[in-house]
N, C-alpha and C. Protein backbone atom coordinates (compact mmCIF):
# COMPACT_ATOMS: atom_id res chain seq x y z
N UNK A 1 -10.30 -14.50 -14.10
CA UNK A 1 -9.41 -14.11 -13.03
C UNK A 1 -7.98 -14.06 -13.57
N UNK A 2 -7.01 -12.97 -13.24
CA UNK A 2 -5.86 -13.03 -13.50
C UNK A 2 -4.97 -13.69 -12.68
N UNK A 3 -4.05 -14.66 -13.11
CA UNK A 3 -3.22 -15.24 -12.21
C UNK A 3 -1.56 -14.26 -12.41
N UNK A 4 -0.48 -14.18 -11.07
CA UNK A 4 0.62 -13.81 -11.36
C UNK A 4 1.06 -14.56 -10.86
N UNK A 5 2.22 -15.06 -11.60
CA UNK A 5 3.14 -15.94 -11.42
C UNK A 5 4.37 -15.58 -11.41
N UNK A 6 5.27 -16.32 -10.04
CA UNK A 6 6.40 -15.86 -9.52
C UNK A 6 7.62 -16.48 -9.34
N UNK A 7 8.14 -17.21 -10.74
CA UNK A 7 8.85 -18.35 -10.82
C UNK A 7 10.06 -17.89 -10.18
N UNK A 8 10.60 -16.54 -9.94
CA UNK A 8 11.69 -16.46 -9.43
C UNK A 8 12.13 -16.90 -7.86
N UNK A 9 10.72 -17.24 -7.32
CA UNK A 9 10.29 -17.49 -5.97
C UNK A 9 10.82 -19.24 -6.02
N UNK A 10 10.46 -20.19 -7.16
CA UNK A 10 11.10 -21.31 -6.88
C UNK A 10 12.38 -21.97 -6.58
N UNK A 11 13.13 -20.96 -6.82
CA UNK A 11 14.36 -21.79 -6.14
C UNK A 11 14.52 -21.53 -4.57
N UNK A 12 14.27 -20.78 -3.66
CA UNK A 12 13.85 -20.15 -2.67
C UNK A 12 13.06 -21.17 -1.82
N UNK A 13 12.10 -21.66 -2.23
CA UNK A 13 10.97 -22.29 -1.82
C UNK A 13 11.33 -23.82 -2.17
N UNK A 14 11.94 -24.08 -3.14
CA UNK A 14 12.21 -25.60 -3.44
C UNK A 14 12.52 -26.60 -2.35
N UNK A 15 13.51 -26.67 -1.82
CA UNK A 15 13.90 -26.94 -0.61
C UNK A 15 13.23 -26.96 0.14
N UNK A 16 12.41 -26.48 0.59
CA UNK A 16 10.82 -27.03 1.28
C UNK A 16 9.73 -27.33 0.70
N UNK A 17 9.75 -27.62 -0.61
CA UNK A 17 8.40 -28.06 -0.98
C UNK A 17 8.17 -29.29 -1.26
N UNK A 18 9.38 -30.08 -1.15
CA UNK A 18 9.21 -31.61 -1.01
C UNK A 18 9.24 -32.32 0.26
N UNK A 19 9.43 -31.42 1.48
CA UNK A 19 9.24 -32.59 2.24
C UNK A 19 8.36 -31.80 3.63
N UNK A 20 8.67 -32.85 4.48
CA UNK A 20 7.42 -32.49 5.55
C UNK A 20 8.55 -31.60 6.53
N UNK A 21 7.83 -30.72 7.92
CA UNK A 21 8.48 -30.70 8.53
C UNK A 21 9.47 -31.26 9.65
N UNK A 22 9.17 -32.59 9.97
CA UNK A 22 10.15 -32.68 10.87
C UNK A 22 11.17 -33.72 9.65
N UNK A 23 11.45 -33.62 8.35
CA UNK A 23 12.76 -34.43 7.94
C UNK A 23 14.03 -33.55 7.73
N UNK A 24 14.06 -32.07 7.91
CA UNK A 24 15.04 -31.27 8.55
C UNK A 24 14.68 -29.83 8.62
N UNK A 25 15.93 -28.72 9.00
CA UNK A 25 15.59 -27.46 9.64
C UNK A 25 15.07 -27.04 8.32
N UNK A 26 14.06 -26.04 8.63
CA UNK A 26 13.52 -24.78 7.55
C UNK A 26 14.35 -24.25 7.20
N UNK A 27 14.51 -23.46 5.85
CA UNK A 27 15.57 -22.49 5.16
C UNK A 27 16.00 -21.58 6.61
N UNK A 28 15.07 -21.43 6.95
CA UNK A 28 15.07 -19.88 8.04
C UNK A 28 16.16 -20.46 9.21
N UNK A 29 15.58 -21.63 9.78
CA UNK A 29 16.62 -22.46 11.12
C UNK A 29 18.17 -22.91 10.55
N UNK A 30 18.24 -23.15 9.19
CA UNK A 30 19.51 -23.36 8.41
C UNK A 30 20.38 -22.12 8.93
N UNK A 31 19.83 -21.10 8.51
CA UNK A 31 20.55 -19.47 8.53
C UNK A 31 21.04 -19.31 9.60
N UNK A 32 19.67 -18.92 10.56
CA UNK A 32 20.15 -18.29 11.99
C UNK A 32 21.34 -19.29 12.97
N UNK A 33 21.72 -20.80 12.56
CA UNK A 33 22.25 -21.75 12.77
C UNK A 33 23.74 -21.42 11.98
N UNK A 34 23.64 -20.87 11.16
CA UNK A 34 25.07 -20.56 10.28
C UNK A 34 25.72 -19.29 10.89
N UNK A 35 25.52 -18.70 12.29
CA UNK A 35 25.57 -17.25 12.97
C UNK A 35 26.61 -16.56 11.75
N UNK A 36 26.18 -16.44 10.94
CA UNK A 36 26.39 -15.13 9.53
C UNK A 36 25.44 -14.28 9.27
N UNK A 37 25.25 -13.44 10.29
CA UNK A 37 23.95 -12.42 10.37
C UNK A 37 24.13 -11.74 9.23
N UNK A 38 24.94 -10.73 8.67
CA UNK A 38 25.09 -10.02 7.74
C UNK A 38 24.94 -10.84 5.95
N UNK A 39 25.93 -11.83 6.58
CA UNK A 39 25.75 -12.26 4.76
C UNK A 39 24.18 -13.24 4.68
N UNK A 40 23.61 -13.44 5.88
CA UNK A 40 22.20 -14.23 5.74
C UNK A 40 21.15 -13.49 6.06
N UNK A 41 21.81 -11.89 6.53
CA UNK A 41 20.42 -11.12 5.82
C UNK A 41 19.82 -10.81 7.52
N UNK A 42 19.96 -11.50 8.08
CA UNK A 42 19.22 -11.70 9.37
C UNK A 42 19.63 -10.18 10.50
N UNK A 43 18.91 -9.20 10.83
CA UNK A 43 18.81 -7.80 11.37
C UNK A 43 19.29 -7.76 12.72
N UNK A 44 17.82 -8.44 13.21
CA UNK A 44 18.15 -8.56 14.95
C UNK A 44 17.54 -9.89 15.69
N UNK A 45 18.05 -10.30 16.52
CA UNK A 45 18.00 -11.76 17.47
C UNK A 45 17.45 -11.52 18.38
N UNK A 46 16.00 -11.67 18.78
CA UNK A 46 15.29 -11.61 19.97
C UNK A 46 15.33 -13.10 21.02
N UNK A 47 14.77 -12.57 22.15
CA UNK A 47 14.63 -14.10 22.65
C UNK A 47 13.51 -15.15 22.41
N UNK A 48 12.47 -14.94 21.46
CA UNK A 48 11.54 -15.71 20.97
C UNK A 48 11.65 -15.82 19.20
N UNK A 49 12.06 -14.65 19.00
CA UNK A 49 11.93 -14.59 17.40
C UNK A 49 13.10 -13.64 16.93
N UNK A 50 13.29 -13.82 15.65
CA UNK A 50 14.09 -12.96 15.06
C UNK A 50 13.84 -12.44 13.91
N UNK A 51 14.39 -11.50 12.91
CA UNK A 51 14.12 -10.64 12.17
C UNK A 51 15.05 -10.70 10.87
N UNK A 52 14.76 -11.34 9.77
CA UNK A 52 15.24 -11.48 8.34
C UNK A 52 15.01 -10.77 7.79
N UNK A 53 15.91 -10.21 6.17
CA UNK A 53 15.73 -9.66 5.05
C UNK A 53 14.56 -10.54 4.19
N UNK A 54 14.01 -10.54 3.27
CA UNK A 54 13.32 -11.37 2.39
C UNK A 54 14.32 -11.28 1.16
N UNK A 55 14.88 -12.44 1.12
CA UNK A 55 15.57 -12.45 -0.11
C UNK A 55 14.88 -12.45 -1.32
N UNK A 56 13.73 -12.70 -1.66
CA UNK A 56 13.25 -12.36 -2.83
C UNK A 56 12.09 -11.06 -2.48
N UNK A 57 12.52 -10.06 -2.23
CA UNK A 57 11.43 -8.75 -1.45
C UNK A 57 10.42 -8.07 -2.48
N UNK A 58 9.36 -8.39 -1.54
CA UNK A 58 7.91 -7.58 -2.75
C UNK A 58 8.54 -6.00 -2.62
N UNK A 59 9.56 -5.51 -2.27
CA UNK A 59 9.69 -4.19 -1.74
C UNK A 59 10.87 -3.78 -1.18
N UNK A 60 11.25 -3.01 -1.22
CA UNK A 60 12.76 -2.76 -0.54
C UNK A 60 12.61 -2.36 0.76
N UNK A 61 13.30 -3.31 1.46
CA UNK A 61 13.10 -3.18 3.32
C UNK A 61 12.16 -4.31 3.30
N UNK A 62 11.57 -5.41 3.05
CA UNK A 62 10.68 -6.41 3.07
C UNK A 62 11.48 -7.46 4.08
N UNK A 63 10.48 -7.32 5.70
CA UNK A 63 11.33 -8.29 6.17
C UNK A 63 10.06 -9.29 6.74
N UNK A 64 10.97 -9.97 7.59
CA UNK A 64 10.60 -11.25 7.96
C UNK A 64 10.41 -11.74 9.50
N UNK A 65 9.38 -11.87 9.90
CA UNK A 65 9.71 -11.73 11.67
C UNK A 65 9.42 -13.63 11.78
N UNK A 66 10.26 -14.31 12.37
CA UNK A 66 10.47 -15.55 12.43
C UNK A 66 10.95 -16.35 13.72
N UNK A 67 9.64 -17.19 14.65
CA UNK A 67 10.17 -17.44 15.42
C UNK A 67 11.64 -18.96 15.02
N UNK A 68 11.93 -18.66 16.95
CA UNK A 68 13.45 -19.57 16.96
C UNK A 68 12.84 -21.36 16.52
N UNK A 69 11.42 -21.49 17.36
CA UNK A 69 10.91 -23.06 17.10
C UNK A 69 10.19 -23.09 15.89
N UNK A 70 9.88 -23.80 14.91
CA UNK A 70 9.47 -24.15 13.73
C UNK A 70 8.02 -24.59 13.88
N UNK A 71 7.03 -23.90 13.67
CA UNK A 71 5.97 -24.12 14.17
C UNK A 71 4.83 -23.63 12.87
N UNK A 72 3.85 -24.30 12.13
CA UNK A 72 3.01 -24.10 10.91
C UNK A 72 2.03 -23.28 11.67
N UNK A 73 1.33 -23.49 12.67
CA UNK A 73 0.28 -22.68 12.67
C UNK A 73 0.13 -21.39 13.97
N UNK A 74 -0.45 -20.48 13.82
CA UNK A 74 -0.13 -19.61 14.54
C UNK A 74 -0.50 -19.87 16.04
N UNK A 75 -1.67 -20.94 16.41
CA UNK A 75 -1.96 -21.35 17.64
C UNK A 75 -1.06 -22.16 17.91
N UNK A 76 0.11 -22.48 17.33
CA UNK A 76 1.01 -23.25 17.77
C UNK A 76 1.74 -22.57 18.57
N UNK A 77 2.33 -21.65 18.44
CA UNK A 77 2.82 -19.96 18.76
C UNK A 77 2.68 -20.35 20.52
N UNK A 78 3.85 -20.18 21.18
CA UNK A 78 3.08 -19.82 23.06
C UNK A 78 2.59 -18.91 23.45
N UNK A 79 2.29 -18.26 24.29
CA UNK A 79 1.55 -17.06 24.33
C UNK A 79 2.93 -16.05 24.44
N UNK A 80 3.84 -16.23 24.64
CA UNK A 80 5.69 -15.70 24.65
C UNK A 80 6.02 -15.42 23.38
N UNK A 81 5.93 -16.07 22.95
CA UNK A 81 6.19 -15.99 21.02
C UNK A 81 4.85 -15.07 20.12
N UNK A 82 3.75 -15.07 21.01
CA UNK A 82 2.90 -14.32 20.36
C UNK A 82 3.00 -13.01 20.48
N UNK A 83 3.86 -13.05 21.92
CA UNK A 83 3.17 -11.24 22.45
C UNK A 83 4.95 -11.05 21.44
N UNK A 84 5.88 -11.76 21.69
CA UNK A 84 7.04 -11.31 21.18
C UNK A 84 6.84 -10.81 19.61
N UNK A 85 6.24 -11.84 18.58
CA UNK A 85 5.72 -11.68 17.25
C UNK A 85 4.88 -10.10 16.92
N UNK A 86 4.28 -9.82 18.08
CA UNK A 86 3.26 -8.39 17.71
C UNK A 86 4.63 -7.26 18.58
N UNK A 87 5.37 -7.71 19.52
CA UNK A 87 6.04 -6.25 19.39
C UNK A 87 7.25 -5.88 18.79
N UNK A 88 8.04 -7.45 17.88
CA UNK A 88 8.34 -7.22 17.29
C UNK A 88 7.76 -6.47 16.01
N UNK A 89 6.69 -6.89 15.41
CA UNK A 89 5.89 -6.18 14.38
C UNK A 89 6.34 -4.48 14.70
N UNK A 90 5.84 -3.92 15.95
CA UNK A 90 6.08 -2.63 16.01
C UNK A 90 7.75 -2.43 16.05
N UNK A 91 8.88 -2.92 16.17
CA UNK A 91 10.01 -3.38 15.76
C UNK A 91 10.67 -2.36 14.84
N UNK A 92 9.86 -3.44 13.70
CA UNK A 92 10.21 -3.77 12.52
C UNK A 92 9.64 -2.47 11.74
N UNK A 93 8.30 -1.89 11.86
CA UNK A 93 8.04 -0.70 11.62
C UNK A 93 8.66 0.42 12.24
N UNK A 94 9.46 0.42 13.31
CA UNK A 94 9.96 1.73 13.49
C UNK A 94 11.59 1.67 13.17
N UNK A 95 11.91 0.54 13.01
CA UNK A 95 13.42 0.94 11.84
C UNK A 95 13.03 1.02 10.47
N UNK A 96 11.78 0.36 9.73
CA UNK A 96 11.91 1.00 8.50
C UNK A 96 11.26 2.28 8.61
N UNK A 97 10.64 2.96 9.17
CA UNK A 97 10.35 4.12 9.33
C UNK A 97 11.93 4.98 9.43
N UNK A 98 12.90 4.53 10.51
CA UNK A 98 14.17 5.43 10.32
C UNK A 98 14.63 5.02 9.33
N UNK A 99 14.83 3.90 9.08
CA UNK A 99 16.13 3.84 7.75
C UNK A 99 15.50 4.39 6.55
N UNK A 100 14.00 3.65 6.22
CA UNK A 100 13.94 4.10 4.70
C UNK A 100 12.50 4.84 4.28
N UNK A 101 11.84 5.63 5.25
CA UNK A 101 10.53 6.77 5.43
C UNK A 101 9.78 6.03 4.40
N UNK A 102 9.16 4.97 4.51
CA UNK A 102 8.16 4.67 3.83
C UNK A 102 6.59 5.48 4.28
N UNK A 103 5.67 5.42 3.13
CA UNK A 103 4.76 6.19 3.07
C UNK A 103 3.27 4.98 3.77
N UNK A 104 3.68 4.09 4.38
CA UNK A 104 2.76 3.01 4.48
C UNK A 104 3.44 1.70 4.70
N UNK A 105 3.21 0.40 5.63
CA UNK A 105 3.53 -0.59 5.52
C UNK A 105 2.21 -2.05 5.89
N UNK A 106 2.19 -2.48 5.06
CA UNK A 106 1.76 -4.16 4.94
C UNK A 106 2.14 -5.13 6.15
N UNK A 107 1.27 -5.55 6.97
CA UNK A 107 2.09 -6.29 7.59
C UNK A 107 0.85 -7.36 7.66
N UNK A 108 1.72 -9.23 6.97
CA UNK A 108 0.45 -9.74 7.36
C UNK A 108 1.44 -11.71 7.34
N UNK A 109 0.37 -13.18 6.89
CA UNK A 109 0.71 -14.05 7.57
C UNK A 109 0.35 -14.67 6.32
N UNK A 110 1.01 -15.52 5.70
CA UNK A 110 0.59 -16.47 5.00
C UNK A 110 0.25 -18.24 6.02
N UNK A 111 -0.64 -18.71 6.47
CA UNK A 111 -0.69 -19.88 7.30
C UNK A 111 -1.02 -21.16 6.30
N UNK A 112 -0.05 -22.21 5.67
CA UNK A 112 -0.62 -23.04 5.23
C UNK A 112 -0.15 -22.75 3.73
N UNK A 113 0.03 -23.97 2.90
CA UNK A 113 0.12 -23.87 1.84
C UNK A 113 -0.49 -23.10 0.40
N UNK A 114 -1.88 -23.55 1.10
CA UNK A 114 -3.27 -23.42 0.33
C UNK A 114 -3.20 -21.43 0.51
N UNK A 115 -2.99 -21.05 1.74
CA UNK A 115 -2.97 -19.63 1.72
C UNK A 115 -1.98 -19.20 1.19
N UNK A 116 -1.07 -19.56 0.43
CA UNK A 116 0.43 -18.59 0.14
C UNK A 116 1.63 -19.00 0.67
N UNK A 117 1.71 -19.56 1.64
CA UNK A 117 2.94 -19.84 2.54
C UNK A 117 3.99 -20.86 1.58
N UNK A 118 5.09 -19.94 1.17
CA UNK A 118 5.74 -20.38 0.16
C UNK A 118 6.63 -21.84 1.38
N UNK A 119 6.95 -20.97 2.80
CA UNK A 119 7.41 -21.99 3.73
C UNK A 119 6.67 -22.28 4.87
N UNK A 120 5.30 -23.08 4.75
CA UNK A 120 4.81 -23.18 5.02
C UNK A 120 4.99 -24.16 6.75
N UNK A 121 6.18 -24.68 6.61
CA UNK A 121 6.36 -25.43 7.73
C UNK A 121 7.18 -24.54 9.19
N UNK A 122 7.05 -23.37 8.39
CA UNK A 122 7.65 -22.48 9.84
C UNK A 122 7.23 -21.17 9.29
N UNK A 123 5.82 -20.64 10.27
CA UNK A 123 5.55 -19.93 10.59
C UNK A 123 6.71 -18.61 9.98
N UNK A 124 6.25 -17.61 9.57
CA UNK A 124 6.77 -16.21 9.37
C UNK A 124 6.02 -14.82 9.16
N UNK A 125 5.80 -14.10 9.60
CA UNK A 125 4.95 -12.73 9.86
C UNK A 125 6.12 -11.64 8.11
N UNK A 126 5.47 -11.15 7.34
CA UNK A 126 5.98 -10.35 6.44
C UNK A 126 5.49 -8.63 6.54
N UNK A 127 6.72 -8.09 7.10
CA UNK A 127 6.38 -6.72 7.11
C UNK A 127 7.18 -5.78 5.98
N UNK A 128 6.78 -5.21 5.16
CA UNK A 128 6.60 -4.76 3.98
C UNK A 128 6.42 -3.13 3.84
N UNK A 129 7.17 -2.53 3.70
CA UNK A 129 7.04 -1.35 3.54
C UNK A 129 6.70 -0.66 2.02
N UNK A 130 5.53 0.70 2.19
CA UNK A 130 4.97 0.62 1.05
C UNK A 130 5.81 2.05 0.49
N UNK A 131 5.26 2.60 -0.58
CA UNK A 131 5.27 4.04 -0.83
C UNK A 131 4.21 3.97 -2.01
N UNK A 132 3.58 5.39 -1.65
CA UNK A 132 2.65 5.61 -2.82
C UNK A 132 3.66 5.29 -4.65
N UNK A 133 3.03 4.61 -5.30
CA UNK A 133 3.31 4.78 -6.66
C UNK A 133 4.38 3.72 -6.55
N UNK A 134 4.60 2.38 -5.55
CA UNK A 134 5.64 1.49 -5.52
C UNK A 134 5.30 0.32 -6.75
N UNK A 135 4.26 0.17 -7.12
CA UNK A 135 4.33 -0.71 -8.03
C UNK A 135 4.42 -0.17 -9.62
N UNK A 136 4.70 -0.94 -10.79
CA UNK A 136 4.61 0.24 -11.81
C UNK A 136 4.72 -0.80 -13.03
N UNK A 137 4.54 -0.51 -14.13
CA UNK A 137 4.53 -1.25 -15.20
C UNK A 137 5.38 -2.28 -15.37
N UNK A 138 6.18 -2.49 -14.64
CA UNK A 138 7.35 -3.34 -14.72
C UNK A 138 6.56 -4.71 -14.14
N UNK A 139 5.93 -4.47 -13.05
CA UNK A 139 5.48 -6.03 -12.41
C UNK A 139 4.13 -6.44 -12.77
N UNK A 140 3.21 -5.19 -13.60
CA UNK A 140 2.31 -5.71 -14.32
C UNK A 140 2.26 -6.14 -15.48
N UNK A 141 3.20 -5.98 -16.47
CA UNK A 141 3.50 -6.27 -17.74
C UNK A 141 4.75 -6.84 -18.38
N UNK A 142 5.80 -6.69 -17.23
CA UNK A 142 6.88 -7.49 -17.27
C UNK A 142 7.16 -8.78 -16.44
N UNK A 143 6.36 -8.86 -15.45
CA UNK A 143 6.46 -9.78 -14.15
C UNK A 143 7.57 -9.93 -13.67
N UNK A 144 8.08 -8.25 -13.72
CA UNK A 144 9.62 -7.81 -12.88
C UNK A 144 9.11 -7.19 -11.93
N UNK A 145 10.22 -7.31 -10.75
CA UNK A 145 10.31 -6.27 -9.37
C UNK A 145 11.42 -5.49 -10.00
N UNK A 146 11.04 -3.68 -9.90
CA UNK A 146 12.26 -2.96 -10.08
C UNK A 146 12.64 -2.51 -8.38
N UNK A 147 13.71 -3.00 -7.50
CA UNK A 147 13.96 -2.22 -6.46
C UNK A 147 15.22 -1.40 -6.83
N UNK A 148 14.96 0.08 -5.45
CA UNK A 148 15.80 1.03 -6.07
C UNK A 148 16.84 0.60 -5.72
N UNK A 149 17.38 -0.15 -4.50
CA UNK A 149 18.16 -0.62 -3.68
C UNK A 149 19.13 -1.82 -3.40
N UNK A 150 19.81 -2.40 -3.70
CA UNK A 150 20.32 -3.88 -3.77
C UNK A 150 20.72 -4.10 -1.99
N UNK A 151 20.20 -5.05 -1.70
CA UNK A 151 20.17 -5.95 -0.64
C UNK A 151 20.90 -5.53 0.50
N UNK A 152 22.37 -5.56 0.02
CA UNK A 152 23.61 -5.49 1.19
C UNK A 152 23.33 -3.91 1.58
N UNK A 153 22.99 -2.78 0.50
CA UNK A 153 22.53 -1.42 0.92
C UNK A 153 21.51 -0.91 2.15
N UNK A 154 20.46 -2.05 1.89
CA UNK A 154 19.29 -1.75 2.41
C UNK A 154 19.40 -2.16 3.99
N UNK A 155 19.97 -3.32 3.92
CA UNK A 155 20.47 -4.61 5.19
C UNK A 155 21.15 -3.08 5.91
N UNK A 156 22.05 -2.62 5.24
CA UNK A 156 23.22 -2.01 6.42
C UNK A 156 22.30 -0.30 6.76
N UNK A 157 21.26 0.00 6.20
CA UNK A 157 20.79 1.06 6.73
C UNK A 157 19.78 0.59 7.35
N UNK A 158 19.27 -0.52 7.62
CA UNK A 158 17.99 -1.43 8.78
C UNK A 158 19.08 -1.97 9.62
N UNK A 159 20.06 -2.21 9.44
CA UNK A 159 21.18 -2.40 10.45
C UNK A 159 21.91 -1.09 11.17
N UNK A 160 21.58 0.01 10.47
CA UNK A 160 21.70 1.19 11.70
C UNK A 160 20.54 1.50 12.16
N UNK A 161 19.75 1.21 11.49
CA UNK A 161 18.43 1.70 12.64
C UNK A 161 18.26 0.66 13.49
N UNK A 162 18.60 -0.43 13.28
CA UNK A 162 18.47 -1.67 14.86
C UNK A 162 18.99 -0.75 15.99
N UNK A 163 20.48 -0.76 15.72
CA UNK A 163 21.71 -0.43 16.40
C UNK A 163 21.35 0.18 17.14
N UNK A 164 20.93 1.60 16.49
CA UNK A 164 20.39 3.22 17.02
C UNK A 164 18.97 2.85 18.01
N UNK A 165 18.54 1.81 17.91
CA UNK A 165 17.02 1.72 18.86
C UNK A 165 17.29 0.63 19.39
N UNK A 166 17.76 -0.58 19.48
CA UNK A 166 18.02 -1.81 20.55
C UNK A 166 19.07 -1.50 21.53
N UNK A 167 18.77 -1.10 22.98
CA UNK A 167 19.33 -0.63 24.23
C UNK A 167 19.97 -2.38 24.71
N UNK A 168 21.07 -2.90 25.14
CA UNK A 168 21.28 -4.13 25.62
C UNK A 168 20.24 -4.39 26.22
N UNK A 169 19.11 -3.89 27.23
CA UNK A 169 18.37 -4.73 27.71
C UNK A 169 17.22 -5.50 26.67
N UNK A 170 17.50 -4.77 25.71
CA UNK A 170 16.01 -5.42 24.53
C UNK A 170 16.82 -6.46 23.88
N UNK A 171 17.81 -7.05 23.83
CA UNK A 171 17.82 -8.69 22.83
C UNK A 171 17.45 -9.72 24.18
C-alpha cells in the first residue's frame, strides 16, 4: 500500500492534537471569535454555521463549512445545524461555480481521528472543487500542491460571489 504524507498539514493541526475538546476553542472558534473575516479566510456567517477558506487547500477554492458549536460527531449536529450544513453545501457549490467554473466538486466529512479528521474535535464538512487534469506530477512525485492561485486572490473572487448571491434575508 502506498502511504502520502502531509507534513505541511502539521503545524495547522498541532494545536489540536494534544488536547481534548473541552480544554479550549478549536482553531476554527479561535478565528470566527477574532471577527477578521478577510485576513482569517472566513467567506460567509450563517446562523448555524459558517464558511472558511482551507488554509492548507487540496485545491484552489477548498472550503470549509463549520458549525458555530464545537461538536465531533455528526449526530451531535441538531436537526438546525444539519439541514443548515446540507444547504449550505449547495452554498458553497454555487459560488465556486461563479467565481472559479470548476469542472466537478468533492464534497465530503472526515468524523474522528482514525478517519482523517486532522480537527477532529469540531466537526467540518470540506467542499472542494475539482477540474479535470487538477492533480499532476507535482503531488505524486514531489509531495507538492501546485495552486494556480494564492489565497487572498481566490478569498476575494468567493467573496464576490457571496456578495452577488446572499440577499440580507439569507445571513
Amino acid at each position: 500500500m502506498d502511504r502520502m504524507w502531509s507534513p505541511w498539514r502539521s503545524e495547522y493541526v498541532s494545536e489540536a492534537a494534544g488536547r481534548t475538546p473541552s480544554d479550549e476553542a478549536s482553531i476554527f472558534t479561535t478565528l470566527l471569535n477574532e471577527n477578521e473575516d478577510a485576513e482569517n479566510l472566513i467567506l460567509w456567517r450563517g446562523e448555524e454555521v459558517f464558511v472558511i477558506m482551507n488554509l492548507y487547500p487540496y485545491n484552489n477554492g477548498h472550503l470549509l463549512i463549520v458549525p458555530y458549536r464545537e461538536v465531533e460527531a455528526y449526530t451531535a449536529l441538531t436537526v438546525a445545524e444539519q439541514r443548515a450544513v446540507a444547504a449550505t453545501i449547495d452554498r458553497c457549490i454555487e459560488w465556486l461555480h461563479a467565481a472559479l467554473a470548476p469542472e466537478g466538486v468533492n464534497v465530503g466529512m472526515n468524523l474522528g481521528r482514525a478517519a482523517g479528521a486532522g480537527i477532529p474535535e469540531h466537526l467540518h464538512v470540506h467542499v472542494v472543487p475539482r477540474w479535470d487534469g487538477d492533480t499532476n506530477f507535482m503531488s505524486t512525485t514531489a509531495e507538492t500542491r501546485v495552486l494556480p492561485e494564492d489565497l487572498s486572490t481566490t478569498y476575494d473572487r468567493l467573496r464576490a460571489a457571496v456578495e452577488d448571491s446572499v440577499s440580507p434575508d439569507d445571513s
